[in-house]
C-alpha atoms as a PDB file:
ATOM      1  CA  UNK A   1     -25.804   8.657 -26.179  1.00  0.00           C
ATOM      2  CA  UNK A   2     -27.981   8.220 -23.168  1.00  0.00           C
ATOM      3  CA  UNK A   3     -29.111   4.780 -24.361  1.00  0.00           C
ATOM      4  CA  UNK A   4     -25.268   3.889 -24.316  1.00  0.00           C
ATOM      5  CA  UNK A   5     -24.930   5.277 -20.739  1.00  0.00           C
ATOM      6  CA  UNK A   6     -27.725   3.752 -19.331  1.00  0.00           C
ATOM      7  CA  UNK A   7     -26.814   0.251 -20.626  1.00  0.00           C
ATOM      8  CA  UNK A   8     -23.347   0.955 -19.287  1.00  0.00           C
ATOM      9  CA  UNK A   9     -24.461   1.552 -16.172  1.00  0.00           C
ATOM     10  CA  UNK A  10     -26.416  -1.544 -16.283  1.00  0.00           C
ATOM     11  CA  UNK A  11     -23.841  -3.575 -16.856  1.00  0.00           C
ATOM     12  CA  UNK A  12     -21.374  -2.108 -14.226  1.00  0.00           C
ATOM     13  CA  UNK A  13     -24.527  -3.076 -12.039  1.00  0.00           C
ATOM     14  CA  UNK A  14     -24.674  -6.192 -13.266  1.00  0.00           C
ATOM     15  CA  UNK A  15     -21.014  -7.279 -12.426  1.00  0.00           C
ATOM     16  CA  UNK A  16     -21.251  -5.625  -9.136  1.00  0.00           C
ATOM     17  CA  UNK A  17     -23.634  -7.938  -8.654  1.00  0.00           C
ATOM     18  CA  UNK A  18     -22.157 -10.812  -9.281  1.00  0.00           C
ATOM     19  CA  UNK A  19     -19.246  -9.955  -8.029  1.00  0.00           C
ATOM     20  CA  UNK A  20     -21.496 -10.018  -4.369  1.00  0.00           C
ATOM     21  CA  UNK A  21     -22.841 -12.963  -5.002  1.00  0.00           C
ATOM     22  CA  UNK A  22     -19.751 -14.994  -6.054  1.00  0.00           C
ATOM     23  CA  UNK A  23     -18.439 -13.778  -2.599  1.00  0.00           C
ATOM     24  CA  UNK A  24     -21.435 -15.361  -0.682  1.00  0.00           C
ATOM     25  CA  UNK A  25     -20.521 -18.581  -2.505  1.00  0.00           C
ATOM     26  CA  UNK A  26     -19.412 -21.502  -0.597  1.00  0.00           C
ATOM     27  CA  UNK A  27     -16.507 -23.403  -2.843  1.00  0.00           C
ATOM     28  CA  UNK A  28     -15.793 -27.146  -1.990  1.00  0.00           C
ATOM     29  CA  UNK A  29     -12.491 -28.151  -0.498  1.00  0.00           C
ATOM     30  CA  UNK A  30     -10.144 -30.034  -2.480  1.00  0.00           C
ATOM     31  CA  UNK A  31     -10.650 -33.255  -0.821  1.00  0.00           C
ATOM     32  CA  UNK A  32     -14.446 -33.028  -1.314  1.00  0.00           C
ATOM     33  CA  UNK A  33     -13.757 -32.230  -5.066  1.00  0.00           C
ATOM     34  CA  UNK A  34     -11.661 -35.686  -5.422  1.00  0.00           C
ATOM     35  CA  UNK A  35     -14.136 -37.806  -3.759  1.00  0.00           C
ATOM     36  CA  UNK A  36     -16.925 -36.383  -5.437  1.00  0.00           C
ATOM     37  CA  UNK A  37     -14.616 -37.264  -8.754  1.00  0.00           C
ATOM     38  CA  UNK A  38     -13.900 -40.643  -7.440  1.00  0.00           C
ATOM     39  CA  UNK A  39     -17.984 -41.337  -6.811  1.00  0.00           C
ATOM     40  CA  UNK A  40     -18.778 -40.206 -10.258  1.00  0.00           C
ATOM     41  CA  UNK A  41     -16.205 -42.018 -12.083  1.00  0.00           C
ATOM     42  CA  UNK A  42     -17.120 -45.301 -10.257  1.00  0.00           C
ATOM     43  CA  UNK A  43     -20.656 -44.626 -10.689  1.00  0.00           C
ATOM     44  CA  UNK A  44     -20.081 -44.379 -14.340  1.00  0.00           C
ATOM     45  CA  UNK A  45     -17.662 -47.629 -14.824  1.00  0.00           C
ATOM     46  CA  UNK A  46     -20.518 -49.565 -12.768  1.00  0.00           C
ATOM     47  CA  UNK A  47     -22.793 -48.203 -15.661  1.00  0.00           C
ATOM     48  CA  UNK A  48     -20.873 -48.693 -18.217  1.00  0.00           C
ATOM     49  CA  UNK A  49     -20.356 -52.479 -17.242  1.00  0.00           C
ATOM     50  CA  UNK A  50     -23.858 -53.199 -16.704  1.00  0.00           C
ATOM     51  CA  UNK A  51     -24.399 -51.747 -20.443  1.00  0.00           C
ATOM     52  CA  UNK A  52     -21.715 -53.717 -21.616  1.00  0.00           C
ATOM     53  CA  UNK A  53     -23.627 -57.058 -19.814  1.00  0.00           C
ATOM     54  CA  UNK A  54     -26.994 -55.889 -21.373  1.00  0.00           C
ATOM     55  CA  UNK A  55     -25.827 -55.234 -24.938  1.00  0.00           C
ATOM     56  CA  UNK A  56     -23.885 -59.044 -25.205  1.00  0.00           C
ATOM     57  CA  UNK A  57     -26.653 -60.670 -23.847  1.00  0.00           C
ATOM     58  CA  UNK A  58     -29.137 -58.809 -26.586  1.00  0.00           C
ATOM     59  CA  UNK A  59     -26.200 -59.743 -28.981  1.00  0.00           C
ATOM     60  CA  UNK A  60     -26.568 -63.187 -28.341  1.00  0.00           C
ATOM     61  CA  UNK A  61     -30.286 -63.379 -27.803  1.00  0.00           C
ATOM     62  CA  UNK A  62     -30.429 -61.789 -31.565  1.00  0.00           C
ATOM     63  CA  UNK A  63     -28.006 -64.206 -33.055  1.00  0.00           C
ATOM     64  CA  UNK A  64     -29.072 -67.270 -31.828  1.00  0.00           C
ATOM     65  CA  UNK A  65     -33.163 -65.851 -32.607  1.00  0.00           C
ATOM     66  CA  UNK A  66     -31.527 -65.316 -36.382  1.00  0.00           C
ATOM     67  CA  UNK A  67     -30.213 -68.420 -36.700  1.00  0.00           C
ATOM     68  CA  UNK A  68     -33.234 -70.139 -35.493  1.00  0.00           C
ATOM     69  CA  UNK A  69     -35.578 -69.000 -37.492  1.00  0.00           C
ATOM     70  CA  UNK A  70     -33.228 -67.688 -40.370  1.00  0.00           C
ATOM     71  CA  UNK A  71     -32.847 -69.846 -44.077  1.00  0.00           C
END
């Protein structure tokens, strides 16, 4: 029984704890949320693209190396 009370105790601690800490925590407004949103997204269509560029070229490097040297 006192193992079960001490680990209770713990874990009252424990949220206590994070219940502090979660108050000294500085949330982002909503419009800093969006544009943050809005820089990721574009950051990941711009990546995305330039994959997109790579992988045809490749594609067509292959290809036209296969046919070359190919029968």
């Amino acid at each position: 029984m006192d193992g079960l009370k001490r680990q209770w105790t713990r874990l009252v601690e424990f949220l206590r704890d994070v219940r502090s800490e979660l108050q000294k925590t500085t949330w982002p407004t909503r419009k800093e949320v969006r544009n943050t949103t809005v820089v990721v997204v574009v950051f990941v269509m711009i990546c995305a693209a330039y994959l997109y560029v790579v992988d045809v070229v490749l594609q067509t490097g292959m290809e036209k190396l296969f046919r070359a040297f190919g029968r």
